[in-house]
PDB file of N, CA and C in Angstrom:
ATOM      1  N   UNK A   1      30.605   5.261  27.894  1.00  0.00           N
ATOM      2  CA  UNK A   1      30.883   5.791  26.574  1.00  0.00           C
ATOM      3  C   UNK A   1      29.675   6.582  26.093  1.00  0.00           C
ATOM      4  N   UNK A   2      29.927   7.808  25.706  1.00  0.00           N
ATOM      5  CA  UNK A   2      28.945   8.795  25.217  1.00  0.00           C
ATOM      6  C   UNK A   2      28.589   7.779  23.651  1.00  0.00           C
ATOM      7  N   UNK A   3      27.156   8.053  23.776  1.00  0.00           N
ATOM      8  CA  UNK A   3      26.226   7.974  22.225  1.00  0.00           C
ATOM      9  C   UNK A   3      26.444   8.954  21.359  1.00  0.00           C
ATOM     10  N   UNK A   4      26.585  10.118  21.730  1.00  0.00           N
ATOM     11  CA  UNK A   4      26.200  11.118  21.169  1.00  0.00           C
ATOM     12  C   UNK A   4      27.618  12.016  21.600  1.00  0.00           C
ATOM     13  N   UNK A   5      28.398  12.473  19.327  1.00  0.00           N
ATOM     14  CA  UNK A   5      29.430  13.413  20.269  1.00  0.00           C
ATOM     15  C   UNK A   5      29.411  14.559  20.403  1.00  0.00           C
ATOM     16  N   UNK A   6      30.379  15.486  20.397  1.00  0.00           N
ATOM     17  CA  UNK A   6      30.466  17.017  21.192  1.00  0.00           C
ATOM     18  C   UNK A   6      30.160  17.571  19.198  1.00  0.00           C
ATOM     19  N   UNK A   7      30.856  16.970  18.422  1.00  0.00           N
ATOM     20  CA  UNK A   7      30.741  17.349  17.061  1.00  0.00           C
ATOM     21  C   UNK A   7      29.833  17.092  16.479  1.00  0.00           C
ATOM     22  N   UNK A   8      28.423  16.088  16.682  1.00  0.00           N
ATOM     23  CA  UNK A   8      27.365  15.698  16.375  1.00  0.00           C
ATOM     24  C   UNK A   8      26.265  16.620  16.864  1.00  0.00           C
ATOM     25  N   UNK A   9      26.239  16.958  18.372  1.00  0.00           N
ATOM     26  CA  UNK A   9      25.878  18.009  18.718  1.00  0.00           C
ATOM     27  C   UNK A   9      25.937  19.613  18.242  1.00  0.00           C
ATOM     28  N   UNK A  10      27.165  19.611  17.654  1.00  0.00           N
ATOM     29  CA  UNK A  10      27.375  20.679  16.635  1.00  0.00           C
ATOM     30  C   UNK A  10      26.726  21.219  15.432  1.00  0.00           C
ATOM     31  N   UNK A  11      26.797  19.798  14.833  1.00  0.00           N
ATOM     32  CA  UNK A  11      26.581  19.487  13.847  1.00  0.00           C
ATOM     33  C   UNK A  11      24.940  19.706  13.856  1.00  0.00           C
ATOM     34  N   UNK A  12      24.262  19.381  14.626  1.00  0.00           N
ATOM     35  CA  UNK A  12      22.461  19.367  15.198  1.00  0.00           C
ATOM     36  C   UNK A  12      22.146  20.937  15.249  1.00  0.00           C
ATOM     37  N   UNK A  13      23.100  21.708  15.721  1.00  0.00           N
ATOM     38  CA  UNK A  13      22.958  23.186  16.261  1.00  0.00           C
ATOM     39  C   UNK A  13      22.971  23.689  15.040  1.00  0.00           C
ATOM     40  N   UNK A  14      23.695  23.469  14.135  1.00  0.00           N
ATOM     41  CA  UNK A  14      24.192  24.505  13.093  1.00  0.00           C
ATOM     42  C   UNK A  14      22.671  24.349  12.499  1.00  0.00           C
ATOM     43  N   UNK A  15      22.506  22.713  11.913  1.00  0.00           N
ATOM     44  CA  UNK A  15      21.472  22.650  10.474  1.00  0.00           C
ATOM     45  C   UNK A  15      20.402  23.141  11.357  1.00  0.00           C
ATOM     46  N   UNK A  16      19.980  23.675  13.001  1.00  0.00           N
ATOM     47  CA  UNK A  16      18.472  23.822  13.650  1.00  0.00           C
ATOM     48  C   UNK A  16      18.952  25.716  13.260  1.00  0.00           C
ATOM     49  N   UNK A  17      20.289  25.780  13.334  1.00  0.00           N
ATOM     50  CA  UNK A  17      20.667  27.433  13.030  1.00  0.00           C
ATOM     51  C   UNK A  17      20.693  27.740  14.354  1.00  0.00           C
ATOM     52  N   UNK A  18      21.067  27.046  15.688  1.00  0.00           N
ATOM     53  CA  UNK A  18      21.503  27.568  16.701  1.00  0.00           C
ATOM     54  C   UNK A  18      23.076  27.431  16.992  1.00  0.00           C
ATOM     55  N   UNK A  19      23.031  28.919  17.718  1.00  0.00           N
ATOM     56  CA  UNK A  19      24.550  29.427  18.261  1.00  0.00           C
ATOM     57  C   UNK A  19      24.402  29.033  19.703  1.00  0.00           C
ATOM     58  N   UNK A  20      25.145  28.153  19.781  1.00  0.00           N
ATOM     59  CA  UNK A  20      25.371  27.291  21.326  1.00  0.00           C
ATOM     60  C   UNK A  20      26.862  27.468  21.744  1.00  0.00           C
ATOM     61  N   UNK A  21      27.061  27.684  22.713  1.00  0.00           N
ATOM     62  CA  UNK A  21      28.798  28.164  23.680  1.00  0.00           C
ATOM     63  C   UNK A  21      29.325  26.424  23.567  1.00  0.00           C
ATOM     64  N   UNK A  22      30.436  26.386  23.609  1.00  0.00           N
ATOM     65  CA  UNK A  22      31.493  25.173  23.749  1.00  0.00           C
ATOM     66  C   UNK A  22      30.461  24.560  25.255  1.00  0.00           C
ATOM     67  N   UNK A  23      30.294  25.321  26.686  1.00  0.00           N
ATOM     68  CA  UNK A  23      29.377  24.717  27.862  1.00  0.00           C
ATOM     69  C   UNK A  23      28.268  24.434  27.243  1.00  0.00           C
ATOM     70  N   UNK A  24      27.239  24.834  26.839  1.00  0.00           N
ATOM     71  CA  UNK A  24      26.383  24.529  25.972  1.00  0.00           C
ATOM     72  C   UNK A  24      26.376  23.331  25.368  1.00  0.00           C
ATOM     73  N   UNK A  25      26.801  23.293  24.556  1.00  0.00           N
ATOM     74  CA  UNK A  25      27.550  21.895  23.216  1.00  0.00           C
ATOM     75  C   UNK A  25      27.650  20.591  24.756  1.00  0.00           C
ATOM     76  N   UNK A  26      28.797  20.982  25.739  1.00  0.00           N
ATOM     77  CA  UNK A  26      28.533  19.939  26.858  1.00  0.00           C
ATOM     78  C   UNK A  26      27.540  19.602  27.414  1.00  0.00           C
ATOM     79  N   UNK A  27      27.283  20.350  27.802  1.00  0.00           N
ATOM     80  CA  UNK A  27      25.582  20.741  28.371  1.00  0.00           C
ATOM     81  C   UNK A  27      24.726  19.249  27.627  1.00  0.00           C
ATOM     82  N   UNK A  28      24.690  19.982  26.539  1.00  0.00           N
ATOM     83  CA  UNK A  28      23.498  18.902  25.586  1.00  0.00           C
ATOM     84  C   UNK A  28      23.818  17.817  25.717  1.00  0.00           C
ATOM     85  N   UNK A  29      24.880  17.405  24.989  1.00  0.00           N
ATOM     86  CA  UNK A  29      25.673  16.710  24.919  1.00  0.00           C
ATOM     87  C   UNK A  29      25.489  15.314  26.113  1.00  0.00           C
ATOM     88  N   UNK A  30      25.640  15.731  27.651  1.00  0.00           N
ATOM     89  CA  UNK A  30      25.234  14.868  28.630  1.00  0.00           C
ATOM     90  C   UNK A  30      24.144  14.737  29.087  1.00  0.00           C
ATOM     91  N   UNK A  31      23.205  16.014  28.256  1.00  0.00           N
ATOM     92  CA  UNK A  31      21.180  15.180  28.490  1.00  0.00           C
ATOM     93  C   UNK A  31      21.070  14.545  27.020  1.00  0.00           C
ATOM     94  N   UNK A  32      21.730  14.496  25.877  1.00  0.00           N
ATOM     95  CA  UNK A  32      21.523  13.609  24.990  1.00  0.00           C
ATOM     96  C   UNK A  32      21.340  12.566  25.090  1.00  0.00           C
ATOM     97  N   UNK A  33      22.684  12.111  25.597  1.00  0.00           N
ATOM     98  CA  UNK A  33      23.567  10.489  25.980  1.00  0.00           C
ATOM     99  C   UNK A  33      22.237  10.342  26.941  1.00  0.00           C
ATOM    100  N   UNK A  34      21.708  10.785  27.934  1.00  0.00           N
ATOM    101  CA  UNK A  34      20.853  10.911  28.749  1.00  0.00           C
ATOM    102  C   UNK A  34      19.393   9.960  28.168  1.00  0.00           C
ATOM    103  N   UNK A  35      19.279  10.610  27.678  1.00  0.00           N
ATOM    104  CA  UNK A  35      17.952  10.557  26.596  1.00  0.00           C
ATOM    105  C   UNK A  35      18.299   9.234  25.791  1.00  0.00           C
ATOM    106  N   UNK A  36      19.004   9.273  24.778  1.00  0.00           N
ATOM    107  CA  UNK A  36      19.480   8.157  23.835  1.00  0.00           C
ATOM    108  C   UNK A  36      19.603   6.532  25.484  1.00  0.00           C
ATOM    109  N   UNK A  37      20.573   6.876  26.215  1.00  0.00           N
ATOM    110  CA  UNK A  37      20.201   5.611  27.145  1.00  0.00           C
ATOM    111  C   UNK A  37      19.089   5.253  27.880  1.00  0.00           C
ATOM    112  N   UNK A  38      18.152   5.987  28.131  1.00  0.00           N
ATOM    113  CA  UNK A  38      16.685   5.797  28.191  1.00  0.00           C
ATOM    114  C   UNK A  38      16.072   5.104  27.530  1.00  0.00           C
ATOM    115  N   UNK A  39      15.918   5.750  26.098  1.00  0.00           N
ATOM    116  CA  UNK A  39      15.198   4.780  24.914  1.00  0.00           C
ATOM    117  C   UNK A  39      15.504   4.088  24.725  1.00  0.00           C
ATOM    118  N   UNK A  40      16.927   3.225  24.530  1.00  0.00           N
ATOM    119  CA  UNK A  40      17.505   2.639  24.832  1.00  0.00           C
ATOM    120  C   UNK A  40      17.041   0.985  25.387  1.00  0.00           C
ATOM    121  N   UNK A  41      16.713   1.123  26.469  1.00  0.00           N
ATOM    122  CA  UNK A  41      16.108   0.276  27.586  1.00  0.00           C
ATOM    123  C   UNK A  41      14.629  -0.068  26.898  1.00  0.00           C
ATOM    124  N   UNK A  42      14.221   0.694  25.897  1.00  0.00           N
ATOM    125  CA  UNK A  42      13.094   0.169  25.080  1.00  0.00           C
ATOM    126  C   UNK A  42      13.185  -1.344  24.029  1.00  0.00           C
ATOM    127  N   UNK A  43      14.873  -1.514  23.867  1.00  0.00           N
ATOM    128  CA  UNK A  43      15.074  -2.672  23.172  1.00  0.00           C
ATOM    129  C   UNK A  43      15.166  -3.769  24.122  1.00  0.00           C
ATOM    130  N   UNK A  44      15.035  -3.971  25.249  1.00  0.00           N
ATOM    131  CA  UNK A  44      15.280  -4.687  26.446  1.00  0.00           C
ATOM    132  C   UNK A  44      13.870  -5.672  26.632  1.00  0.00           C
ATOM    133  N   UNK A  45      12.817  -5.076  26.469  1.00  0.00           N
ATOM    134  CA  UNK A  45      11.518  -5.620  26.172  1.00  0.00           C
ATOM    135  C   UNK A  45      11.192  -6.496  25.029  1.00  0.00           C
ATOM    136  N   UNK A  46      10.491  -7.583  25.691  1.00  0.00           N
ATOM    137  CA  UNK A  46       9.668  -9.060  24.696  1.00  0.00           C
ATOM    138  C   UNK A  46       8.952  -8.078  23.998  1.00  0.00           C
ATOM    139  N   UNK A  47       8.751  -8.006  22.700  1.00  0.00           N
ATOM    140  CA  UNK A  47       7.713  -7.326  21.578  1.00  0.00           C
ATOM    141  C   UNK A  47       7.394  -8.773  20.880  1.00  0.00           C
ATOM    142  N   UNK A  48       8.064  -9.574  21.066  1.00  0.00           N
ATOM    143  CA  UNK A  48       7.016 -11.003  20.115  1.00  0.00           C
ATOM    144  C   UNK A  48       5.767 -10.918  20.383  1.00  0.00           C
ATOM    145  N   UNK A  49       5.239 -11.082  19.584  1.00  0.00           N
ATOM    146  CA  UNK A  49       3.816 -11.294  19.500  1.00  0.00           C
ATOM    147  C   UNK A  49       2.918 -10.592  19.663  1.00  0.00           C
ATOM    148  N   UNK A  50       3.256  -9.042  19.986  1.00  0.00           N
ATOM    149  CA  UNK A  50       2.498  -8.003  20.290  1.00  0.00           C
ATOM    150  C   UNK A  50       2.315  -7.222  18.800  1.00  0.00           C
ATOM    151  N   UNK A  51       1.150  -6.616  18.706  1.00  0.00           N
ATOM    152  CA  UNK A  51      -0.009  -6.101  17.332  1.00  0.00           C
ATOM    153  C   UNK A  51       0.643  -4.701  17.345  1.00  0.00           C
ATOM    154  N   UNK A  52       1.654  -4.338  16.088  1.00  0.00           N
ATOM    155  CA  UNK A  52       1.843  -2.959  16.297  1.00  0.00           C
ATOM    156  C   UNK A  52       0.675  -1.853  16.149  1.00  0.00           C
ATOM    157  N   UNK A  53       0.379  -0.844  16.601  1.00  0.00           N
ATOM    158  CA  UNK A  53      -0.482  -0.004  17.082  1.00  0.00           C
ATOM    159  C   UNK A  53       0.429   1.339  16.496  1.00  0.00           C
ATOM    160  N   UNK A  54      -1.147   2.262  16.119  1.00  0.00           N
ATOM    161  CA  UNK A  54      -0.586   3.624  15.869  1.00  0.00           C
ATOM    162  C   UNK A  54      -1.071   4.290  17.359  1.00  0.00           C
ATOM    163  N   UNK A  55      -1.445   3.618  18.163  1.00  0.00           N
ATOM    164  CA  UNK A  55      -1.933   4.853  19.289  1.00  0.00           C
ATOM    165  C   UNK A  55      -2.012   3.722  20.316  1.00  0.00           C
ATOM    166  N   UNK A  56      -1.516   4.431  21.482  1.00  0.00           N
ATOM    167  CA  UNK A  56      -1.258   3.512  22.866  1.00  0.00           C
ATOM    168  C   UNK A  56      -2.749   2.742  23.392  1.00  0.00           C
ATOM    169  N   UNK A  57      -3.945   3.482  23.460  1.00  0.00           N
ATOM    170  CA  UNK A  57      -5.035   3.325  23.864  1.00  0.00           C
ATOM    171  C   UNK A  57      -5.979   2.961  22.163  1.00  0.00           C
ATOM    172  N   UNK A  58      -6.658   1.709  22.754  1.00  0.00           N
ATOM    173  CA  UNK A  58      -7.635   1.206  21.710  1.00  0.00           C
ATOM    174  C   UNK A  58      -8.908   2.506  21.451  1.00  0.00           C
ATOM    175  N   UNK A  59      -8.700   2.964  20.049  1.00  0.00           N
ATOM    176  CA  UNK A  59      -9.061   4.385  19.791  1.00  0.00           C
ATOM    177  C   UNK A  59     -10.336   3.530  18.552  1.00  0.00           C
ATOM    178  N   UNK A  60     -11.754   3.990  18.915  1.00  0.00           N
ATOM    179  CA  UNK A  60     -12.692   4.510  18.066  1.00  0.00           C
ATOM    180  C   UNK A  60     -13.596   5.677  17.515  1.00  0.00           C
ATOM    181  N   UNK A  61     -14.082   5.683  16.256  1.00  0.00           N
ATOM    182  CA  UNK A  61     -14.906   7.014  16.271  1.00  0.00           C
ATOM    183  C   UNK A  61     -15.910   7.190  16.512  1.00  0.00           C
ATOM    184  N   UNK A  62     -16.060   8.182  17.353  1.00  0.00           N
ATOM    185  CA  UNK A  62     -16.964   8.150  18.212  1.00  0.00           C
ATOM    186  C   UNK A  62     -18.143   9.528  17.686  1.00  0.00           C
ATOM    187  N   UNK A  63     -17.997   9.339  16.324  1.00  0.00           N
ATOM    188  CA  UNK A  63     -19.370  10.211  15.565  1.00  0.00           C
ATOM    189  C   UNK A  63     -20.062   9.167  14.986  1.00  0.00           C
ATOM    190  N   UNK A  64     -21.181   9.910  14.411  1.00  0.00           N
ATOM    191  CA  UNK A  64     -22.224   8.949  13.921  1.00  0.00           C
ATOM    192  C   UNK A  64     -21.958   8.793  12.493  1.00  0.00           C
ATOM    193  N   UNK A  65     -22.418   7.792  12.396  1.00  0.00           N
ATOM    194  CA  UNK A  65     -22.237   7.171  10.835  1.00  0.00           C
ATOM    195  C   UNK A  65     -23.123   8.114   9.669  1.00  0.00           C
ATOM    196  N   UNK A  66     -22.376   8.859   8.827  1.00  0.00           N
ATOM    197  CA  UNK A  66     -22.973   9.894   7.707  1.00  0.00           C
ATOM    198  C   UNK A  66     -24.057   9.168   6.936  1.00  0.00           C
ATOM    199  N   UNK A  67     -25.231   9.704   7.121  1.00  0.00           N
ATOM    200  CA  UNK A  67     -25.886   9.391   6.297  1.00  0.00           C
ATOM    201  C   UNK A  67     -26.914   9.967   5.608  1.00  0.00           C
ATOM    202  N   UNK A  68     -27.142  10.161   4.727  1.00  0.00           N
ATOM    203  CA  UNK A  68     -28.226  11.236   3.543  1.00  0.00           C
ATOM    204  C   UNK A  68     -29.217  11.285   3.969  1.00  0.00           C
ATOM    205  N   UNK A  69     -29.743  12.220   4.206  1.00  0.00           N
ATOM    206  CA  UNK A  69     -31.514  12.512   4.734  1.00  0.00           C
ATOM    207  C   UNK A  69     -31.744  13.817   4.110  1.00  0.00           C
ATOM    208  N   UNK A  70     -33.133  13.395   4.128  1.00  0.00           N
ATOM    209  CA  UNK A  70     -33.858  14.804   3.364  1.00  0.00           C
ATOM    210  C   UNK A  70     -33.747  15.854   4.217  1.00  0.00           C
ATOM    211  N   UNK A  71     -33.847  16.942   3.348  1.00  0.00           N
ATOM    212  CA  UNK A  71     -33.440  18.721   4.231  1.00  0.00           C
ATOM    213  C   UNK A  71     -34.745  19.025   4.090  1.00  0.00           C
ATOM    214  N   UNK A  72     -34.737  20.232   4.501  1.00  0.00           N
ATOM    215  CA  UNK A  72     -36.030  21.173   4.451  1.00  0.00           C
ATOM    216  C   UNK A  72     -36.410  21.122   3.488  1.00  0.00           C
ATOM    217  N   UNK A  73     -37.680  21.994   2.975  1.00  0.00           N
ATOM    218  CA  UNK A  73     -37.644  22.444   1.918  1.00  0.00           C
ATOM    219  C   UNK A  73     -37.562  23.582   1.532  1.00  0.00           C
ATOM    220  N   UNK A  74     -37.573  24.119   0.779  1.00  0.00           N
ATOM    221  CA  UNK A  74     -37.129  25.760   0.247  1.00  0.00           C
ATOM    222  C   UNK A  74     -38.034  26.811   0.709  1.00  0.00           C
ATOM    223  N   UNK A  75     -39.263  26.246   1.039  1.00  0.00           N
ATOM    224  CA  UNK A  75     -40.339  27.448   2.172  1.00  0.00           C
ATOM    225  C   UNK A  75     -39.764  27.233   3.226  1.00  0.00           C
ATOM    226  N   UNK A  76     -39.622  26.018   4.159  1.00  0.00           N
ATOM    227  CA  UNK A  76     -38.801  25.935   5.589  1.00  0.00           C
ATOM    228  C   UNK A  76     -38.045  26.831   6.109  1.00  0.00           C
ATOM    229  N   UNK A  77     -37.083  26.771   4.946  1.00  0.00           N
ATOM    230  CA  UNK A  77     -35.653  27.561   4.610  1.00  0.00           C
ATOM    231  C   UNK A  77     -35.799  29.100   4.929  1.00  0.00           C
ATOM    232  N   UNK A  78     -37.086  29.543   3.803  1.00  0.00           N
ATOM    233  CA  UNK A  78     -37.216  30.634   3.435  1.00  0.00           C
ATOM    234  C   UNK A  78     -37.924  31.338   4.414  1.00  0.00           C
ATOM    235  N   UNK A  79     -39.095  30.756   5.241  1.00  0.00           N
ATOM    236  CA  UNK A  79     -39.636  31.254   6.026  1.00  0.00           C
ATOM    237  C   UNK A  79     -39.668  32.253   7.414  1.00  0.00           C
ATOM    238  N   UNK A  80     -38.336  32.476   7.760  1.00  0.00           N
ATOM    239  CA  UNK A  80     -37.810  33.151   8.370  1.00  0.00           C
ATOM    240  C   UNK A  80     -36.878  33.795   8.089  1.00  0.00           C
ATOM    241  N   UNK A  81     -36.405  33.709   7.001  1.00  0.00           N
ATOM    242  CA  UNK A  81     -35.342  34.930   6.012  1.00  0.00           C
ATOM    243  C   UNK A  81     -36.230  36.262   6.127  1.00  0.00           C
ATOM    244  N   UNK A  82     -35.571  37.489   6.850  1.00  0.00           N
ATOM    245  CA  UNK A  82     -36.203  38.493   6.582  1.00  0.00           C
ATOM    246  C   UNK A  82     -36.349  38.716   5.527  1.00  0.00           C
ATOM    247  N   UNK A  83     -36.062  38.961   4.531  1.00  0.00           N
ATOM    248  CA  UNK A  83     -36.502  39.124   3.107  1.00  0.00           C
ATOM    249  C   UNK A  83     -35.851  37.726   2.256  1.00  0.00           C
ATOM    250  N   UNK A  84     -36.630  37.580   1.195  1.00  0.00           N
ATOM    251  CA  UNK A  84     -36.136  36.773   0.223  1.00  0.00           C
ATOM    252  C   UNK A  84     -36.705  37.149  -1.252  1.00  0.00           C
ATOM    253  N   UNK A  85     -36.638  36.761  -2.045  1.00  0.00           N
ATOM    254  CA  UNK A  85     -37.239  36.398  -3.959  1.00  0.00           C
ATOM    255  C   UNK A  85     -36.912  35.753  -4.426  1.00  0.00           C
ATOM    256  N   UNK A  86     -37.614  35.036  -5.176  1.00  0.00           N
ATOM    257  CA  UNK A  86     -37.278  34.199  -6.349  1.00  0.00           C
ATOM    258  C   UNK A  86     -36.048  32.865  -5.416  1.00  0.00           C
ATOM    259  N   UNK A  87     -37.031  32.762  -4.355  1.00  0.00           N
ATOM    260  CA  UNK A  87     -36.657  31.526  -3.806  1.00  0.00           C
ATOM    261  C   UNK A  87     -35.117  31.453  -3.344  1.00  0.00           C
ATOM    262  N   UNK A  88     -34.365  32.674  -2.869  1.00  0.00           N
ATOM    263  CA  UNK A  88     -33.044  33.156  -2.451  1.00  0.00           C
ATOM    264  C   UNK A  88     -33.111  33.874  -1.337  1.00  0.00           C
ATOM    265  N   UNK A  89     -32.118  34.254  -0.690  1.00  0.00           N
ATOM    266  CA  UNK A  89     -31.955  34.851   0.607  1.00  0.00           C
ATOM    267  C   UNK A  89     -31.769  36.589  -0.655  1.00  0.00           C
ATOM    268  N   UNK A  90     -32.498  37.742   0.078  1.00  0.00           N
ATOM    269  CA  UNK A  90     -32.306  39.181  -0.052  1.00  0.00           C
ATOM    270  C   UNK A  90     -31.380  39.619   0.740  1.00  0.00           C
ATOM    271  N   UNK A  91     -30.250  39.700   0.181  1.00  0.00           N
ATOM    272  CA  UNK A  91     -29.227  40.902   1.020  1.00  0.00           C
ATOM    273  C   UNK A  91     -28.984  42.074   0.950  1.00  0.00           C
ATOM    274  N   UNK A  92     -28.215  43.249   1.539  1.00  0.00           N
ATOM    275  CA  UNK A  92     -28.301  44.148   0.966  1.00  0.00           C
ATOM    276  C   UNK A  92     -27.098  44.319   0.265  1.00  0.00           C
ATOM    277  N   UNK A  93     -26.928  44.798  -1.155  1.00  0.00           N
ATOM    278  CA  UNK A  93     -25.982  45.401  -1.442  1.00  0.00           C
ATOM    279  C   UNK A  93     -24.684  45.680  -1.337  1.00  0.00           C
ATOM    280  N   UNK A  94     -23.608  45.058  -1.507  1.00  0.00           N
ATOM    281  CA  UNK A  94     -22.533  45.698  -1.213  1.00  0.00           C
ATOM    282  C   UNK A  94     -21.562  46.371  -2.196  1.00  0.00           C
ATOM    283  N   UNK A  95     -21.969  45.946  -3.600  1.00  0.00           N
ATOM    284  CA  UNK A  95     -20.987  46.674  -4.540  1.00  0.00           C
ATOM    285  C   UNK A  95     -22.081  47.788  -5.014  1.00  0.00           C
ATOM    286  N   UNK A  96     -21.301  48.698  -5.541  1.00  0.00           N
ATOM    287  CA  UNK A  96     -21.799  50.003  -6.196  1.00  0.00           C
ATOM    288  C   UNK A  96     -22.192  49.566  -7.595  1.00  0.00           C
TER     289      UNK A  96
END
């Protein structure tokens, strides 16, 4: 017995806005059922006692912990700015 029918399949095509042939519509139709009895076989499995998980593999972050430290200081900074004043970067110009 199909999961999935020929009018459900239809019904999937229209709201995605695809134009699929009557072979087509079959087509799907028997890799659906396909698919749906696959996953399927996922209810077949003991899950007692197992920790639901958002990710298959035990996942940490693997950056360093943020933490505040002093910056340069404003000569540091400045000291290799081809030009600067009044303790700012000198650019040139772009509005008229």
């Amino acid at each position: 017995m199909s999961r999935i029918s020929l009018d459900e399949v239809k019904h999937v095509a229209h709201l995605a806005r695809l134009a699929i042939t009557e072979d087509e519509t079959e087509k799907f139709t028997k890799q659906l059922d396909s698919i749906i009895t696959f996953a399927e076989q996922l209810n077949e499995l003991d899950t007692e006692g197992i920790e639901p998980t958002t990710h298959v593999l035990n996942m940490k972050n693997i950056l360093r912990e943020d933490k505040a430290a002093k910056g340069l200081s404003r000569e540091e900074v400045l000291k290799n700015a081809p030009d600067h004043q009044d303790g700012q970067f000198k650019v040139p110009s772009i509005l008229e």
